[in-house]
Protein backbone atom coordinates (compact mmCIF):
# COMPACT_ATOMS: atom_id res chain seq x y z
CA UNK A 1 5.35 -14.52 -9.27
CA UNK A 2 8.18 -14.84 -7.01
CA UNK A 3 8.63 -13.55 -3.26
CA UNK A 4 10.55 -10.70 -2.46
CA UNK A 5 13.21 -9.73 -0.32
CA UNK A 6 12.02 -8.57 3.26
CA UNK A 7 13.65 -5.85 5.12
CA UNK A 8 14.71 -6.15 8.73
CA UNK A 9 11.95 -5.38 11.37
CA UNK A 10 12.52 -2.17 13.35
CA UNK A 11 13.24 -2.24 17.25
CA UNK A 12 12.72 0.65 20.07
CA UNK A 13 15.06 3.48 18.80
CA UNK A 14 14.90 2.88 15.24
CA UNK A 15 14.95 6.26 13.21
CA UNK A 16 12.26 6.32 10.72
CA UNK A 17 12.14 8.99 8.00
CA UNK A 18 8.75 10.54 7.09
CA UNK A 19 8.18 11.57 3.25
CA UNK A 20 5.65 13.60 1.21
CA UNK A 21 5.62 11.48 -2.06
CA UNK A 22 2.03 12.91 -3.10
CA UNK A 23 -0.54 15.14 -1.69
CA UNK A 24 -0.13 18.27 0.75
CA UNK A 25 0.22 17.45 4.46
CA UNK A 26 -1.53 19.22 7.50
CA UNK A 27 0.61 20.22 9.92
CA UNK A 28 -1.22 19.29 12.50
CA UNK A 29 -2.19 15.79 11.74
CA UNK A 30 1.41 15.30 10.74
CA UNK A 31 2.49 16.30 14.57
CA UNK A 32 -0.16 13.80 15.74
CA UNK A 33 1.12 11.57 13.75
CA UNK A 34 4.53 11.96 15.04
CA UNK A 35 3.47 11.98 18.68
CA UNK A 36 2.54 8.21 17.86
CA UNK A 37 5.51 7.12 16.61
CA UNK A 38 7.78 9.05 19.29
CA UNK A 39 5.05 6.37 22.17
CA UNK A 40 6.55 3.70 19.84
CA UNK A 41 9.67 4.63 21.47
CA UNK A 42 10.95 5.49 17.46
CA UNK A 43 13.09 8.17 16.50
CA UNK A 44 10.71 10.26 13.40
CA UNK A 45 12.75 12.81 11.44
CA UNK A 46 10.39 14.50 8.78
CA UNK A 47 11.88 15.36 5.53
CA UNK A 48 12.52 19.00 4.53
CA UNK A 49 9.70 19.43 2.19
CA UNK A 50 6.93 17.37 3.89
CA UNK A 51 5.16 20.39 4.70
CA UNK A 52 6.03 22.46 1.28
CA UNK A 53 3.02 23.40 -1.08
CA UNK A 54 3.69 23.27 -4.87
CA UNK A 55 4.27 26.93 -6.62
CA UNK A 56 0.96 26.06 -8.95
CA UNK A 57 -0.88 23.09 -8.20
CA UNK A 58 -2.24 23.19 -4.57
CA UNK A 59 -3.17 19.35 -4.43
CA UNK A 60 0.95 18.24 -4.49
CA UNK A 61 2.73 18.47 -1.54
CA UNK A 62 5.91 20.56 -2.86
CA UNK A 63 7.56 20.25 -6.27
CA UNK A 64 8.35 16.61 -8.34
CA UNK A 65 11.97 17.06 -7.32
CA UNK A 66 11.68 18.16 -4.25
CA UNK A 67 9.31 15.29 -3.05
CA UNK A 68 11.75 12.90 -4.82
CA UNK A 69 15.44 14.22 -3.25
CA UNK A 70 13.10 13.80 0.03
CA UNK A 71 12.37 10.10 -0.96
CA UNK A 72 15.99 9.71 -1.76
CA UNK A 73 18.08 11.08 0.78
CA UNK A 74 15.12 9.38 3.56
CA UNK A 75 16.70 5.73 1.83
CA UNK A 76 20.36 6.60 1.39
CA UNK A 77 20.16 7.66 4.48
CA UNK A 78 22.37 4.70 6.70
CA UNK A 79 20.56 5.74 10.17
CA UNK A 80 17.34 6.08 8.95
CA UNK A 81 15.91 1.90 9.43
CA UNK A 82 12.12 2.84 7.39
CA UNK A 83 10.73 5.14 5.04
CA UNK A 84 7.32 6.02 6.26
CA UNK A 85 4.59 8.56 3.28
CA UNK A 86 2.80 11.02 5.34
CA UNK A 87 -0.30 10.88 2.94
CA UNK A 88 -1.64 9.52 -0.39
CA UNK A 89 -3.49 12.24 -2.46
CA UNK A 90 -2.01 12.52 -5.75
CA UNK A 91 1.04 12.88 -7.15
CA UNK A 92 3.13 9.41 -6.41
CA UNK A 93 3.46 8.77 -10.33
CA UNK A 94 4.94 12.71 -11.35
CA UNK A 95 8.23 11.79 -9.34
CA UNK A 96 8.64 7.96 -9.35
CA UNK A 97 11.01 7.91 -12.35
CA UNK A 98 13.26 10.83 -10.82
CA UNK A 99 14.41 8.86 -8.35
CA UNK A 100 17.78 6.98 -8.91
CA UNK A 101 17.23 3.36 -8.49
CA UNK A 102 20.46 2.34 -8.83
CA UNK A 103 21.62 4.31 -5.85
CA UNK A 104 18.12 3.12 -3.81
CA UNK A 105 19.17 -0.08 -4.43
CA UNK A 106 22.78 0.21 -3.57
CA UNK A 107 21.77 1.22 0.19
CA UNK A 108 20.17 -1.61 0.78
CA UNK A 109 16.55 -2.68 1.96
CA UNK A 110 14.42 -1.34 4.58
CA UNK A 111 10.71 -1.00 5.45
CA UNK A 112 8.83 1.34 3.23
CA UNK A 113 4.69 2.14 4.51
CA UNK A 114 1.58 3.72 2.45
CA UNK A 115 -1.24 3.31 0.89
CA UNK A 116 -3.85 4.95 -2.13
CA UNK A 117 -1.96 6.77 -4.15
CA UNK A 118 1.64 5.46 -2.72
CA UNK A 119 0.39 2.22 -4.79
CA UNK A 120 2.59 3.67 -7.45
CA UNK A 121 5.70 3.78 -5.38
CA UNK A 122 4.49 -0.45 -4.13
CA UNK A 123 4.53 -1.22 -7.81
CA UNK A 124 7.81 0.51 -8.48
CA UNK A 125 10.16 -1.10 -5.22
CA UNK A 126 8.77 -4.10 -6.36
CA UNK A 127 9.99 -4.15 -9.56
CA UNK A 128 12.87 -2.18 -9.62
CA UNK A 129 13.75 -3.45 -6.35
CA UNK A 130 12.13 -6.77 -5.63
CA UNK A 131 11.61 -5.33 -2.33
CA UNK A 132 8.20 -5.62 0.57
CA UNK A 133 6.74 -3.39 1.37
CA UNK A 134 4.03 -2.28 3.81
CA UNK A 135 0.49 -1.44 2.39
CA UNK A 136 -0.43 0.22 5.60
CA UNK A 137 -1.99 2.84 7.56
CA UNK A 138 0.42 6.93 6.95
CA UNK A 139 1.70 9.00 9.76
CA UNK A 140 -0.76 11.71 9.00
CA UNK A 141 -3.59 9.82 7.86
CA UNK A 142 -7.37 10.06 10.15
CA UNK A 143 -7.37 6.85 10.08
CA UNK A 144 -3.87 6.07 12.19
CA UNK A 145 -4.53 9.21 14.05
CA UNK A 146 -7.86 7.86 15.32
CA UNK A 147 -8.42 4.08 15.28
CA UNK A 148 -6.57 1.99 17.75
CA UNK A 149 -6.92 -1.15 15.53
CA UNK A 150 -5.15 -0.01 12.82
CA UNK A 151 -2.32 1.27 15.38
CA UNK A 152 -1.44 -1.75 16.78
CA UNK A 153 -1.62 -3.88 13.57
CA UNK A 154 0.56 -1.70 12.18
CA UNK A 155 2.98 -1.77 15.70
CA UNK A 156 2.84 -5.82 15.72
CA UNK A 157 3.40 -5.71 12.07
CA UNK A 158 6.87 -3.33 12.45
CA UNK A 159 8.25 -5.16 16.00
CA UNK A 160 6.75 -8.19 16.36
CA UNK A 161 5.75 -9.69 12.88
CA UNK A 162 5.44 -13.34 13.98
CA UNK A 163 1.97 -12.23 16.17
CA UNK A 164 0.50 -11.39 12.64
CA UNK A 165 1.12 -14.20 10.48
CA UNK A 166 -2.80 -14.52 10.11
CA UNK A 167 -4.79 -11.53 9.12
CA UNK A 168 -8.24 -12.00 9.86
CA UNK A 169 -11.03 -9.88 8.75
CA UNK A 170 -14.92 -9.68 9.21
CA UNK A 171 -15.05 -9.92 5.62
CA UNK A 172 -17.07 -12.48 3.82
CA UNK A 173 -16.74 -14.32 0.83
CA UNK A 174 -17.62 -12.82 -2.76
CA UNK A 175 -16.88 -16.53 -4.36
CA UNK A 176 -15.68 -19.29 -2.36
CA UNK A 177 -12.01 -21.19 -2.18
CA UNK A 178 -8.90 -21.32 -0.96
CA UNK A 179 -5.71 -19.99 -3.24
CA UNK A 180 -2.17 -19.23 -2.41
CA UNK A 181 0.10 -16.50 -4.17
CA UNK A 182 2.07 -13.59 -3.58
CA UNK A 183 0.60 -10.31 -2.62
CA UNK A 184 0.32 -7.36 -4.40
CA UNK A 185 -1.80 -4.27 -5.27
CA UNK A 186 -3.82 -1.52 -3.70
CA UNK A 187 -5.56 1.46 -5.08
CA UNK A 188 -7.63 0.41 -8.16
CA UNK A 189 -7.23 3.15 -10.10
CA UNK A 190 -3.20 3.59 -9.25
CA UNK A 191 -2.88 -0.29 -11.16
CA UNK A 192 -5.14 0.95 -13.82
CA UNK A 193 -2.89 4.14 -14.65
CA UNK A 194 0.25 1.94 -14.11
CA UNK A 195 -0.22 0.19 -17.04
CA UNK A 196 2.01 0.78 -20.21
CA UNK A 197 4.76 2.79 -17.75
CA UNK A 198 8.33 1.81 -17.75
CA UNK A 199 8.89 -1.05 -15.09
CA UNK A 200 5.06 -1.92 -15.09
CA UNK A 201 4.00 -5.82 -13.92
CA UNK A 202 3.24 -6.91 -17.31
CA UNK A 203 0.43 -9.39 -15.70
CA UNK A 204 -0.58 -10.10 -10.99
CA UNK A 205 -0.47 -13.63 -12.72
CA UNK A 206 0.43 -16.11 -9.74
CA UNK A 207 -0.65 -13.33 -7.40
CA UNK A 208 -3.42 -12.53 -4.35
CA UNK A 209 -4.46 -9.05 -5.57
CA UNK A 210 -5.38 -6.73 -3.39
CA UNK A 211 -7.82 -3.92 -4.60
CA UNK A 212 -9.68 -0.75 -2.94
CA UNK A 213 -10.14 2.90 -3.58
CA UNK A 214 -11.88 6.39 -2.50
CA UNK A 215 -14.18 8.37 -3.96
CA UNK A 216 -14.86 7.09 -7.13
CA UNK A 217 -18.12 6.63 -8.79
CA UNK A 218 -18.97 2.78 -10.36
CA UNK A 219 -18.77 3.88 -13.73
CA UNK A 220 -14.77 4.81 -13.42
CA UNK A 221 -14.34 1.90 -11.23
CA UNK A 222 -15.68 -0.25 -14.36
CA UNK A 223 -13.71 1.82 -16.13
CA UNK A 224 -10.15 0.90 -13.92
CA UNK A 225 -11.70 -3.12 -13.78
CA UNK A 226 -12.06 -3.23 -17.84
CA UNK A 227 -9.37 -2.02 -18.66
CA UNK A 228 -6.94 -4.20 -16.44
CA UNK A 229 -9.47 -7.11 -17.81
CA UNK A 230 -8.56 -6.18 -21.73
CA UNK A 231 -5.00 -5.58 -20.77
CA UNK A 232 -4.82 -9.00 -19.46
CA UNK A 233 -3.63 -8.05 -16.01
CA UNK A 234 -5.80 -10.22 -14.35
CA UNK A 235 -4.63 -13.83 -16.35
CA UNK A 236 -3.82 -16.52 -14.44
CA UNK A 237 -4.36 -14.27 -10.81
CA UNK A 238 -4.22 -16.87 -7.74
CA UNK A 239 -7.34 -14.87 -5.86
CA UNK A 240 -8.41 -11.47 -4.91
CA UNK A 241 -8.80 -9.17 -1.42
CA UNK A 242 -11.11 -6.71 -1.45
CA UNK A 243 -10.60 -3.92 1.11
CA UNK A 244 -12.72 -0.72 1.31
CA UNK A 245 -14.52 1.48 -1.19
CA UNK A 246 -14.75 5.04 0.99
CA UNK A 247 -16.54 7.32 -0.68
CA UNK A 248 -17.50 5.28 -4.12
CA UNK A 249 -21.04 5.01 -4.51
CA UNK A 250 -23.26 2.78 -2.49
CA UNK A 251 -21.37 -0.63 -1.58
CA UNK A 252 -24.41 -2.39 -3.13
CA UNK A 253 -23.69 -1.23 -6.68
CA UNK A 254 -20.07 -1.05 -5.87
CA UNK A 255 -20.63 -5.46 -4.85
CA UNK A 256 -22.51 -5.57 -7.78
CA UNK A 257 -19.87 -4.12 -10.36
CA UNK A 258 -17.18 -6.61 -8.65
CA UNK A 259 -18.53 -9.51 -9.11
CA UNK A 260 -19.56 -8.95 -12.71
CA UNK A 261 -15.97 -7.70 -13.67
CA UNK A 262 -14.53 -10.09 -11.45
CA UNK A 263 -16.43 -13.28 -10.29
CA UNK A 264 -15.88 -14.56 -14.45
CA UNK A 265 -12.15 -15.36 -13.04
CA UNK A 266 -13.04 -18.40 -11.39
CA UNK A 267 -10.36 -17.69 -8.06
CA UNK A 268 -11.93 -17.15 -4.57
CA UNK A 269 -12.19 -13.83 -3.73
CA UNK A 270 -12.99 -11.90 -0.41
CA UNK A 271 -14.92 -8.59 0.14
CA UNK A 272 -15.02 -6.09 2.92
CA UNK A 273 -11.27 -7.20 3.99
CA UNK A 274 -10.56 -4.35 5.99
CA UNK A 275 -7.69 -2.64 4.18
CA UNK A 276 -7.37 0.34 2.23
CA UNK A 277 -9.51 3.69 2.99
CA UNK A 278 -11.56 2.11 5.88
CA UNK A 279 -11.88 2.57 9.58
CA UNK A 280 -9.20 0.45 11.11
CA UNK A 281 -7.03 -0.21 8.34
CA UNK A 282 -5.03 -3.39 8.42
CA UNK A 283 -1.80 -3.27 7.32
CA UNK A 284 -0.48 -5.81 4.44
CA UNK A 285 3.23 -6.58 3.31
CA UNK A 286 3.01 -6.88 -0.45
CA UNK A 287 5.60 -9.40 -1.83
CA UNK A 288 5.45 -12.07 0.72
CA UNK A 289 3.32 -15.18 -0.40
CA UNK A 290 0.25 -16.08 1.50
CA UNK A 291 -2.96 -18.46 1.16
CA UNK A 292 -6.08 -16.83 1.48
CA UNK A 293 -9.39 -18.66 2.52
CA UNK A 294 -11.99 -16.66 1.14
CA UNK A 295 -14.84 -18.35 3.50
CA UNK A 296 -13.22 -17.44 6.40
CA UNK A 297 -12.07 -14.25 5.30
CA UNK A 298 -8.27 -15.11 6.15
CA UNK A 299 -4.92 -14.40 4.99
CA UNK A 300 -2.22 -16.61 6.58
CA UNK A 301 1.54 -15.72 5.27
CA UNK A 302 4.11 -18.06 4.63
CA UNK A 303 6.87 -16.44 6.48
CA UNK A 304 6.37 -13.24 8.42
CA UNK A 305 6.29 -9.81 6.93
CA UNK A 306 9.89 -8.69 8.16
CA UNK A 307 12.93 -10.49 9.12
């Protein structure tokens, strides 16, 4: 697994384009949200249908094409510097393949941000666009709007990338080592439903795999983990970061199921990394290579996350 190209870090000014690729959006945690960004001295224009509701299905935030020409215009877009998702939810995977990735690619690269169910859209500008992107913290989400931490690691992460070359966590080790590879991943169950799609990874082979989720009871997270085993996703994976597990059932059991599915890999592997669903969510650029030391629950990147 190779790196990927970086996009250009963003500087006071920058517009940045906020999209709806998934779930509905409150209005008011989206104006919070934006009330951030504007103290980053950043220039947020939200896209026209960020706030639409879908005709039939109230969980989407607007219809598959609309939440895709938002997507697209956001990145053809020559003053807009970063694509920033409001929200996860659901509904990432009903308009990736309307987009035109020719045309994406032709306006070049720039910073792209989200997490849960945005996982779909990672997967996708990776391999359609072997472009990083931001695994990070969404303009609407309570976590951003509330936790400082997860703030400024995403600030230093966007203007000052150098000061974040090593992640720590007060994570602990699941099985011991040290193991460098490029990053990838996010939500479990996003990777599990990925599978078989045009443009999917075939294998996270050569990769540090990052993997967390909400809400989901142990029996579908065995579920997501077997699969991806069977599939042979997993084969010849560097090591593994394991962020947070919000809502699942009790972390015990949760630990439990992880290690069975998991610790059979041999690779070092870290729990409780402090990514994902959790309170002060740390923001990680998928596509850049990094080593992780699983005893001291650290991820140090080889170059930083932006140019």
């Amino acid at each position: 697994m190779k790196p990927l190209m970086r996009p250009r870090r963003l500087a006071p000014g920058a517009r940045v384009a906020v999209v709806a690729p998934s779930g509905r959006v409150p209005e008011e945690r989206l104006e919070a949200g934006l009330d951030i960004l504007r103290g980053w001295d950043l220039d947020p224009v939200v896209a026209p249908h960020v706030l639409d509701r879908h005709p039939e299905f109230a969980y989407l935030a607007g219809t598959d094409a609309d939440r895709a020409a938002d997507l697209q215009a956001a990145w053809c877009d020559p003053a807009v510097d970063a694509v920033l998702c409001a929200r996860g939810g659901y509904g990432a995977q009903r308009m990736v393949d309307l987009l035109d990735w020719d045309a994406l690619r032709a306006a070049g690269p720039k910073v792209f941000l989200g997490y849960s169910d945005i996982t779909a859209l990672h997967e996708a500008f990776a391999t359609r666009m072997d472009l990083v992107t931001l695994h990070g913290p969404m303009v609407a989400s309570v976590d951003f709007l509330k936790s400082s931490r997860a703030q400024e690691h995403l600030r230093s992460t966007l203007f000052d990338p150098e000061s974040v070359r090593t992640i720590t966590s007060s994570g602990r080790s699941l099985t011991p080592g040290r193991a460098g590879g490029v990053l990838l991943g996010g939500c479990l169950s996003l990777l599990a439903a990925d599978l078989g799609t045009p443009w999917a990874r075939p294998s996270a082979r050569g990769g540090l795999l990052c993997l967390e989720d909400v809400g989901e009871e142990t029996y579908r997270l065995d579920r997501y983990l077997t699969q991806l085993l069977r599939a042979g996703w997993f084969d010849g994976l560097a090591g593994v970061l394991l962020g947070s597990w919000a809502e699942c059932s009790p972390y015990d059991e949760v630990r439990g199921l992880l290690l069975d599915r998991l610790g059979g890999l041999g690779i070092p592997i870290t729990e409780e990394f402090g990514f994902g669903h959790g309170e002060g969510s740390l923001t990680i650029p998928f596509g850049v290579r990094a080593e992780l030391d699983a005893e001291k629950a650290s991820l140090t990147l080889e170059e930083p996350a932006l140019l």
